[in-house]
N, C-alpha and C. Protein backbone atom coordinates (compact mmCIF):
# COMPACT_ATOMS: atom_id res chain seq x y z
N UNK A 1 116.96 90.18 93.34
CA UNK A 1 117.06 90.96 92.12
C UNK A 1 115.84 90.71 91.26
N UNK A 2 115.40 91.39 90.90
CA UNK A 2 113.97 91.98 90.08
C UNK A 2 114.46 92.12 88.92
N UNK A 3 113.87 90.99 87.59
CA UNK A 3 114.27 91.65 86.36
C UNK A 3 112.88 91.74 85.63
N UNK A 4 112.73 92.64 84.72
CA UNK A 4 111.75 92.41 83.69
C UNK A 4 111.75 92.12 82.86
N UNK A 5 110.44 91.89 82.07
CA UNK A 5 110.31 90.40 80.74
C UNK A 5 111.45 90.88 79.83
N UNK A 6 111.06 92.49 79.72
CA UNK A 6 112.16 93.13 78.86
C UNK A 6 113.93 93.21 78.22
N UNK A 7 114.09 92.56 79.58
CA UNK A 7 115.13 92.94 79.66
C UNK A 7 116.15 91.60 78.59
N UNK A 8 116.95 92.21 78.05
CA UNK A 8 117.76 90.89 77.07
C UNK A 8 118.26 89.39 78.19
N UNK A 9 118.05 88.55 77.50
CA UNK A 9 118.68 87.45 78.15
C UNK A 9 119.47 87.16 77.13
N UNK A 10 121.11 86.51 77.66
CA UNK A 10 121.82 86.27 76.12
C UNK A 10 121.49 84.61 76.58
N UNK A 11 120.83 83.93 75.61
CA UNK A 11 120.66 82.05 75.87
C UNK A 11 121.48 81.45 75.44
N UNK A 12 123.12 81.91 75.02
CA UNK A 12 124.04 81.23 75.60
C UNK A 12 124.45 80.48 76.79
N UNK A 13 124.38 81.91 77.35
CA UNK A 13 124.81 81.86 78.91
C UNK A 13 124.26 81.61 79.99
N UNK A 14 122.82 82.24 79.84
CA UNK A 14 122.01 82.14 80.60
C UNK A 14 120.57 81.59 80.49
N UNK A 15 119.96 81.16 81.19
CA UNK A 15 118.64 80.02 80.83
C UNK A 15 117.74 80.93 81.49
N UNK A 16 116.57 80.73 81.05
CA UNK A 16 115.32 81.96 81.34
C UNK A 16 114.13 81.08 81.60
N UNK A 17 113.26 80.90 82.49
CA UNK A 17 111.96 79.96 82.85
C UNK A 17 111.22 80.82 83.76
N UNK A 18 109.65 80.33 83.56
CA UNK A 18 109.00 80.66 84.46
C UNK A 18 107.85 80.21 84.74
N UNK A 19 106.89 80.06 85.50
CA UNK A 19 105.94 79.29 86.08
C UNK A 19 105.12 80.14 87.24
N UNK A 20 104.47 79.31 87.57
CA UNK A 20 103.39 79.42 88.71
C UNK A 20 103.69 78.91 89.40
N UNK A 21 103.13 79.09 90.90
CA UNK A 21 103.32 78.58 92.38
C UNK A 21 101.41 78.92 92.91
N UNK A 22 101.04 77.23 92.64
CA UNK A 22 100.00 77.19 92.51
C UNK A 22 99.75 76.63 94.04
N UNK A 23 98.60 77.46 94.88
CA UNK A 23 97.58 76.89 95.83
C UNK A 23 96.59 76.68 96.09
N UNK A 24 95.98 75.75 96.80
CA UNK A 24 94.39 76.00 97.15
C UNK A 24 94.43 75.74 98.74
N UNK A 25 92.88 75.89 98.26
CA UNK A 25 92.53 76.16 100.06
C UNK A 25 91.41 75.24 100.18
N UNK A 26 92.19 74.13 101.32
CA UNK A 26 91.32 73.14 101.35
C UNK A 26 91.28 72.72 102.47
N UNK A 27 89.79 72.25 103.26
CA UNK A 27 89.44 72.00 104.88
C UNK A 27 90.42 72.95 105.40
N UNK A 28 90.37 73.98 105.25
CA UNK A 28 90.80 74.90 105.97
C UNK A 28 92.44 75.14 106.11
N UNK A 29 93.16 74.32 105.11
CA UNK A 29 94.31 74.66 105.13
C UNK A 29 94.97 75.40 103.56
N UNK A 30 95.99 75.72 103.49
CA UNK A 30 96.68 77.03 102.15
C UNK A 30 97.63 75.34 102.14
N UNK A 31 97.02 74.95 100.39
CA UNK A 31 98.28 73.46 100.37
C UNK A 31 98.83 73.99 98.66
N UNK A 32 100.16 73.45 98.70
CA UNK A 32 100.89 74.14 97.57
C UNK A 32 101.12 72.74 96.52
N UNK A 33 100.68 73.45 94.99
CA UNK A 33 100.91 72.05 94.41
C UNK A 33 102.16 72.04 94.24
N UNK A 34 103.03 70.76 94.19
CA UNK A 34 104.49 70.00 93.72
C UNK A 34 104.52 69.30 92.67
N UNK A 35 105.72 69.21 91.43
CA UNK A 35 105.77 68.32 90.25
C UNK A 35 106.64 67.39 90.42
N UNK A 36 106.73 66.53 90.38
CA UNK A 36 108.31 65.52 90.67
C UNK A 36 108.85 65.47 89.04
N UNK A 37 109.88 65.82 88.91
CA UNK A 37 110.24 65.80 87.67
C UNK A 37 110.69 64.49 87.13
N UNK A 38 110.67 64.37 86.11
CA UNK A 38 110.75 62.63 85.45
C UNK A 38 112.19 62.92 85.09
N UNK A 39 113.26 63.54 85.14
CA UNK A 39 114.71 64.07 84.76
C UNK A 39 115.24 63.87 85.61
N UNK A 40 116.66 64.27 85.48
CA UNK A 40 118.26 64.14 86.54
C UNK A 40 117.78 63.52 87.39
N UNK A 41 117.69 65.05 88.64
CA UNK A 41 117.44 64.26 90.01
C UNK A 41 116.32 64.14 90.55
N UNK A 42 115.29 64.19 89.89
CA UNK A 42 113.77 64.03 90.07
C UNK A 42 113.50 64.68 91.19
N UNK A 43 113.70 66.54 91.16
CA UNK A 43 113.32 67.50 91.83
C UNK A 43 111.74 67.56 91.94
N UNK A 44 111.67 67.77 92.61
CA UNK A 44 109.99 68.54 93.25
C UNK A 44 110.06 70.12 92.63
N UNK A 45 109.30 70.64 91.84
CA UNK A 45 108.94 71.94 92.03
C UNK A 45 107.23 72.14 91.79
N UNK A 46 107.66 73.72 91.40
CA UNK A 46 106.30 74.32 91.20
C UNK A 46 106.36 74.17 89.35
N UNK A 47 105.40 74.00 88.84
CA UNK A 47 105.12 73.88 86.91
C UNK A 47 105.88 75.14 86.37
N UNK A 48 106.86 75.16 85.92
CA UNK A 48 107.18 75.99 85.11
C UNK A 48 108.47 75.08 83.93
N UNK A 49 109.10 75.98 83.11
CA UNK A 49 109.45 75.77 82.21
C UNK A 49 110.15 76.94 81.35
N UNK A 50 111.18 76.69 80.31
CA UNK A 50 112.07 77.66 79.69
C UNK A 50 110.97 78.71 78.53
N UNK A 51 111.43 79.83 79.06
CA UNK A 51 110.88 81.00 77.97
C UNK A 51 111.41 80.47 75.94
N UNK A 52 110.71 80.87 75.37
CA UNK A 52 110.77 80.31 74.25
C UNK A 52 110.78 81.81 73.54
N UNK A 53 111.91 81.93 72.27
CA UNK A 53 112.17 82.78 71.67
C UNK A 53 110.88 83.68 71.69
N UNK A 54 110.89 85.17 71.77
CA UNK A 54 109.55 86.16 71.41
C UNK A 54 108.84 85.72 72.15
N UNK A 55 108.51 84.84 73.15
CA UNK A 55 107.48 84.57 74.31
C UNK A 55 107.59 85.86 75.71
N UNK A 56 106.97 86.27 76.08
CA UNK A 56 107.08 86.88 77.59
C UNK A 56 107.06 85.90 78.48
N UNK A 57 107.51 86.15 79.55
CA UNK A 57 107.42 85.42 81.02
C UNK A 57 106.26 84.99 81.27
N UNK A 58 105.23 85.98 81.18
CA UNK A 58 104.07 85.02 81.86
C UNK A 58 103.43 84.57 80.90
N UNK A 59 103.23 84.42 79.36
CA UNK A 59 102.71 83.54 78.98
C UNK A 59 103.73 82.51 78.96
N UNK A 60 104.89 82.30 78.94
CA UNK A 60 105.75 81.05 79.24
C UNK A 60 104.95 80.03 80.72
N UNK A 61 104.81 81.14 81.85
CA UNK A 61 104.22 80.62 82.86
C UNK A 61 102.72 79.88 82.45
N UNK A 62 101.96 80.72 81.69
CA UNK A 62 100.57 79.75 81.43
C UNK A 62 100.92 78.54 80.48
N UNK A 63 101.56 78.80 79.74
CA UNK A 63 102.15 77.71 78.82
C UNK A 63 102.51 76.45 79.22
N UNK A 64 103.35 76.96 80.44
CA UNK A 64 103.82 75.50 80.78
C UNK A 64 102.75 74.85 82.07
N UNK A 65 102.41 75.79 82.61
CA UNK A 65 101.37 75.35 83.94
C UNK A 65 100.01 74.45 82.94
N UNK A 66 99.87 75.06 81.34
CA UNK A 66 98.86 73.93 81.27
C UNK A 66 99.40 72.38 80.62
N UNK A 67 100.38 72.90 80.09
CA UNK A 67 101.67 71.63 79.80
C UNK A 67 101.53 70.29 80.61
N UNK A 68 102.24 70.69 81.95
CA UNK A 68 102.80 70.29 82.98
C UNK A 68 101.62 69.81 83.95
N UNK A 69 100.64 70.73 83.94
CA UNK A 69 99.52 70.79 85.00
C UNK A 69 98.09 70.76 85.12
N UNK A 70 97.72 70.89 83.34
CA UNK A 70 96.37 70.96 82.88
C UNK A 70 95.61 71.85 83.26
N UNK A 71 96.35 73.16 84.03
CA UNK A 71 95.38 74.34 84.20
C UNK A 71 95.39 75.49 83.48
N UNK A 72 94.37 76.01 82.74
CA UNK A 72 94.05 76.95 81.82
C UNK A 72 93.92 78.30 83.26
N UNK A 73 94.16 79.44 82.28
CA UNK A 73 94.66 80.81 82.85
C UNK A 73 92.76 80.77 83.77
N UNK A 74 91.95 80.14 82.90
CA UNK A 74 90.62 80.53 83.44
C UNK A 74 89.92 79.89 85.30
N UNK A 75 91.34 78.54 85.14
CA UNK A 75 91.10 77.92 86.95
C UNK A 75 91.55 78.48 87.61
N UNK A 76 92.49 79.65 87.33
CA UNK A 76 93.43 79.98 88.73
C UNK A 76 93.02 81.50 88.79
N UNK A 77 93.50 81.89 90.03
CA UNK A 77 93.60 83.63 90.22
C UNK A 77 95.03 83.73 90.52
N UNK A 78 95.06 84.41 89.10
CA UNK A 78 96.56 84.70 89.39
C UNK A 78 97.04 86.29 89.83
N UNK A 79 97.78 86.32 90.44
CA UNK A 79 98.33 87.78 90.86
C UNK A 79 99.57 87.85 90.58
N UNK A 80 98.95 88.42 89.66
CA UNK A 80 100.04 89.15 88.30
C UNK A 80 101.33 90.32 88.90
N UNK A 81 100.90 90.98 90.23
CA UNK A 81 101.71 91.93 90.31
C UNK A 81 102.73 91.98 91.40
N UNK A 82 102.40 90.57 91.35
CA UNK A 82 104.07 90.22 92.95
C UNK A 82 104.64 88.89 92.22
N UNK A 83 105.46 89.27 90.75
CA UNK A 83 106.28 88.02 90.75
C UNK A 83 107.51 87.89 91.46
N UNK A 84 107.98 86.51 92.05
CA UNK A 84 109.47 86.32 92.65
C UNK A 84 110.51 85.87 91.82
N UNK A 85 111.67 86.63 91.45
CA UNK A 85 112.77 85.87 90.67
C UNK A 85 113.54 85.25 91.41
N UNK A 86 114.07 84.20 91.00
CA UNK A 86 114.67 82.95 91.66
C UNK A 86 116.15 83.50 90.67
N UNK A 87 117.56 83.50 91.27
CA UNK A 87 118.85 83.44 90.19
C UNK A 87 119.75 81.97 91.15
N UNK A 88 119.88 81.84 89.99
CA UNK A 88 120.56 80.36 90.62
C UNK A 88 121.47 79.53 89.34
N UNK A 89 122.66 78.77 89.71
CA UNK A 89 123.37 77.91 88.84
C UNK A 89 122.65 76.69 88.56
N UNK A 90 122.71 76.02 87.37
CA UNK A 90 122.14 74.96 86.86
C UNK A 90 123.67 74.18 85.98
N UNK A 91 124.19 73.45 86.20
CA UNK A 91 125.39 73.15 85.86
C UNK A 91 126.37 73.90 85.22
N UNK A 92 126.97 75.01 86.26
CA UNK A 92 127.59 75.87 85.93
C UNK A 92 127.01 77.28 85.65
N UNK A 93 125.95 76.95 84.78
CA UNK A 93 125.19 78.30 83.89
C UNK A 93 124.56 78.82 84.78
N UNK A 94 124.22 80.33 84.95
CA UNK A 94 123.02 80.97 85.80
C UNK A 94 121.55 80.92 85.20
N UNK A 95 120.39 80.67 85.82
CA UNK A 95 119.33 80.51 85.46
C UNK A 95 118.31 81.45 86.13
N UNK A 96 117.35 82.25 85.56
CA UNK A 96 116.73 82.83 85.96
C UNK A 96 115.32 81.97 86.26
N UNK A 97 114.42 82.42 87.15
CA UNK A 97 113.11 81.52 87.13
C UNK A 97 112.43 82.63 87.84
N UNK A 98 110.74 83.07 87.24
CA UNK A 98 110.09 84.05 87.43
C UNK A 98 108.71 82.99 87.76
N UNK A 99 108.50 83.57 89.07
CA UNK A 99 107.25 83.08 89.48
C UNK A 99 105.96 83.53 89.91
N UNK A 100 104.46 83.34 89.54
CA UNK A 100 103.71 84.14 90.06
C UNK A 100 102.85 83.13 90.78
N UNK A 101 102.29 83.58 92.12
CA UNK A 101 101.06 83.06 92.45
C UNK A 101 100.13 82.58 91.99
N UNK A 102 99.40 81.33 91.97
CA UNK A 102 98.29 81.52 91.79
C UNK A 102 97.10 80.57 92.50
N UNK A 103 95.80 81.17 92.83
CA UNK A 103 95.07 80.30 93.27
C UNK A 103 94.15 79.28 92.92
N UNK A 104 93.92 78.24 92.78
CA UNK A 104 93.24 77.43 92.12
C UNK A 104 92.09 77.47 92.78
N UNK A 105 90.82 78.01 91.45
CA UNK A 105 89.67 78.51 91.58
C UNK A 105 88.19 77.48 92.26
N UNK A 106 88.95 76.05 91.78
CA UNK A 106 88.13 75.18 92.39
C UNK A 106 89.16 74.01 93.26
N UNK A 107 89.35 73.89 94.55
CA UNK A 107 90.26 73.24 95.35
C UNK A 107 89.91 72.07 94.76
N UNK A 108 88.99 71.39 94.04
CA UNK A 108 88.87 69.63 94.37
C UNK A 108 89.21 69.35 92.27
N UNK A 109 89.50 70.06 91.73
CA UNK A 109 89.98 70.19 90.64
C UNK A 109 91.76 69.46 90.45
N UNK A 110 91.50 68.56 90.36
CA UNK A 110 93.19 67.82 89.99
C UNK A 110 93.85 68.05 89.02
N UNK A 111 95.36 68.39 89.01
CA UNK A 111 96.11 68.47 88.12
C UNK A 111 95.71 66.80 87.03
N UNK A 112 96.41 67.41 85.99
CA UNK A 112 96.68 66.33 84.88
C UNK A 112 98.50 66.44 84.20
N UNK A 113 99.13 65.70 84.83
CA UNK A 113 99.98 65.70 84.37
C UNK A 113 100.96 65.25 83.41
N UNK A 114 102.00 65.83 82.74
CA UNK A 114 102.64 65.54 81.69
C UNK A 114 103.53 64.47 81.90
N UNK A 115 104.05 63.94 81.12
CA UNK A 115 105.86 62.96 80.71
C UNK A 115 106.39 63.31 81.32
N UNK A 116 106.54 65.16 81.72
CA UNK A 116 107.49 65.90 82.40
C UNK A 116 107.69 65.12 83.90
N UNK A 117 106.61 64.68 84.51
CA UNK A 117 106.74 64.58 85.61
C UNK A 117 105.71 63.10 85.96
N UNK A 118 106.45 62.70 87.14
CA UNK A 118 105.84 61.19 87.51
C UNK A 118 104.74 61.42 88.64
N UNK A 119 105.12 62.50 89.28
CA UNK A 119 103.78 62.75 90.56
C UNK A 119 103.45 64.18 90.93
N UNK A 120 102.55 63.96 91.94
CA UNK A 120 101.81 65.27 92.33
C UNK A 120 102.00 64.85 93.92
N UNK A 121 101.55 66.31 94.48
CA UNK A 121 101.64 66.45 95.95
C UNK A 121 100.79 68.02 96.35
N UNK A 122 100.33 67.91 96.75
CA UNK A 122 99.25 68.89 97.12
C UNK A 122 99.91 68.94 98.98
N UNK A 123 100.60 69.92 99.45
CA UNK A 123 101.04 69.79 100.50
C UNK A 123 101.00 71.70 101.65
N UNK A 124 100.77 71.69 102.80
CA UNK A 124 101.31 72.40 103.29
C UNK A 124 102.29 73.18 103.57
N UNK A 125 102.38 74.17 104.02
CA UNK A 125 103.38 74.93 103.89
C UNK A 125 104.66 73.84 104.31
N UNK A 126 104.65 73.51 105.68
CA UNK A 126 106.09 72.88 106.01
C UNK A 126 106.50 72.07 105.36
N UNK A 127 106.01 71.09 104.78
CA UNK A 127 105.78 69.58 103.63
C UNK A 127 106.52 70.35 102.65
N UNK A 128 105.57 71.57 102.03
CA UNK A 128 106.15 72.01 101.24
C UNK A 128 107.61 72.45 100.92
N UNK A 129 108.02 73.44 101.90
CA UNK A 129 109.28 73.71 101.66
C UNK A 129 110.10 72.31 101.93
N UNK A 130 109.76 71.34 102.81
CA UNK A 130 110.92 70.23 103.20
C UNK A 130 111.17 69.28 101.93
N UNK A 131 109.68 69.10 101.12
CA UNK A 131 109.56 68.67 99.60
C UNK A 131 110.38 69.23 98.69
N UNK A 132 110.53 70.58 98.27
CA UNK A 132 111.77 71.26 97.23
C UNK A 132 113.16 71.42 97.65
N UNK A 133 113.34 71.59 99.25
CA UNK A 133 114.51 70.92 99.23
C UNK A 133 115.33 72.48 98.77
N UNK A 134 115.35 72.99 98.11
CA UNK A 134 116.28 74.61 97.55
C UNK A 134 116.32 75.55 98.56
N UNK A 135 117.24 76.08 98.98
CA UNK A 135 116.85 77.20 99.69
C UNK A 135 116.31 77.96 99.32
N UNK A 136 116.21 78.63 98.00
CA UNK A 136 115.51 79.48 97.32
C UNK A 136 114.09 79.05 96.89
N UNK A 137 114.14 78.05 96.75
CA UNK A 137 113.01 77.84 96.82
C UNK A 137 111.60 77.91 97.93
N UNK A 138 112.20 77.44 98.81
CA UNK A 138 111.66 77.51 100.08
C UNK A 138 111.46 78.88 100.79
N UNK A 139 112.61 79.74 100.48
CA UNK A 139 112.22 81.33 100.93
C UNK A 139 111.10 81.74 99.63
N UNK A 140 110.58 81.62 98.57
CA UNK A 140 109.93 81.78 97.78
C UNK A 140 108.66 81.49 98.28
N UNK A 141 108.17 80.27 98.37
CA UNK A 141 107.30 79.82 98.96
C UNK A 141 107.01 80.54 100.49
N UNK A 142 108.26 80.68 101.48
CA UNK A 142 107.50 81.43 102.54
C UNK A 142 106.94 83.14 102.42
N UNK A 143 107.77 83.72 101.49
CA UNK A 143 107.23 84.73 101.03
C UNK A 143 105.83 85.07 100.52
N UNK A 144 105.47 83.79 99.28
CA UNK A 144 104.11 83.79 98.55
C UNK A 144 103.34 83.39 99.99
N UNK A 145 103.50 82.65 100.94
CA UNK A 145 102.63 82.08 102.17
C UNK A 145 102.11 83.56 102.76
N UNK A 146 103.38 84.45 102.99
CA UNK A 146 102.53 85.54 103.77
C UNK A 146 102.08 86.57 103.00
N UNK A 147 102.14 86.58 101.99
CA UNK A 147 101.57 87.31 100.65
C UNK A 147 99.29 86.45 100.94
N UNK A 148 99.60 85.29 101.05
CA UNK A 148 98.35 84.73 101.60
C UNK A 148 98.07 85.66 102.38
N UNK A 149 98.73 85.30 103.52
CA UNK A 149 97.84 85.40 104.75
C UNK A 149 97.73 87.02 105.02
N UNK A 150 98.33 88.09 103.99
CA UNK A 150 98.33 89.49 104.61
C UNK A 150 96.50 89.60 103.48
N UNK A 151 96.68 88.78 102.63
CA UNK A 151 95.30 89.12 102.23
C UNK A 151 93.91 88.83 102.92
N UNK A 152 94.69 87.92 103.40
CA UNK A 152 93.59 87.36 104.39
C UNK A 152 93.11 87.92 105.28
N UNK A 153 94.32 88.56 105.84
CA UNK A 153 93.74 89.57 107.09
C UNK A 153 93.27 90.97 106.75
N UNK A 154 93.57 91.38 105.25
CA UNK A 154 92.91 92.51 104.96
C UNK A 154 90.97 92.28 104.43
N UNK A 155 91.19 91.21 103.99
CA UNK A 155 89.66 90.71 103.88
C UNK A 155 89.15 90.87 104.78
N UNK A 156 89.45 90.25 105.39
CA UNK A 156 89.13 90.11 107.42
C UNK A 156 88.74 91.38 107.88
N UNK A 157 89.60 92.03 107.53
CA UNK A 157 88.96 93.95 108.18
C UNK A 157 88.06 94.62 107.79
């Protein structure tokens, strides 16, 4: 399900976040960054974070990616026009999470990270999904993977 920024969220009920699903390309491999969260169950994800009253989605996403991750909108290439919504329960409540690609413009450029989180992981696709652990998450990630590689092969032609 596809929603847009537009659309009402009531934040009673429902929790609204969004982020980036950041990669680079390094010695020849597509490696995905991971956050370990410093909370509950000290999940692995991709940098994102809750939409904030009158904010849109994707500046919530740059917001928190430089928060969380120390990257300004100017390191990454982001592709703005294939976000993935994630719907999922978070103790009880449904939570939305909107994600966009993006590529990090210089591979040897390290995150800087927040309180939010105790580590980093710069990992491959398989690492990757076995690291988040979500099912949804992991179909997310294989989706953005061939979203890669169809560009790749259109370059290629």
């Amino acid at each position: 399900m596809k929603l847009s920024s537009t659309e009402p969220i009531n934040s009673k009920t429902m929790k609204k976040a969004a982020g980036l699903v950041i990669f680079r390309r390094l010695c020849g491999e597509i490696q995905y960054l991971l956050l370990k969260a410093s909370y509950g169950s000290f999940h692995w994800s991709a940098p994102k974070g809750h939409v904030d009253p009158g904010e849109d989605d994707f500046t919530t996403a740059l917001r928190e990616t430089k928060e969380e991750a120390g990257y300004d909108e100017k390191d990454l290439i982001i592709h703005q026009n294939t976000p993935i919504t994630l719907n999922y329960e978070v103790k009880g409540k449904p939570k939305i999470v909107i994600y966009w690609l993006a590529e990090l413009r210089n591979p040897n450029q390290e995150p800087i990270l927040s309180e939010e989180h105790t580590e980093l992981k710069w990992l491959g696709l398989k690492a990757a999904k076995e690291c988040v652990g979500f099912k949804d998450n992991q179909v997310m990630i294989d989706k953005f993977h061939e979203m890669i590689l169809t560009q790749e092969k259109r370059q290629q032609s």
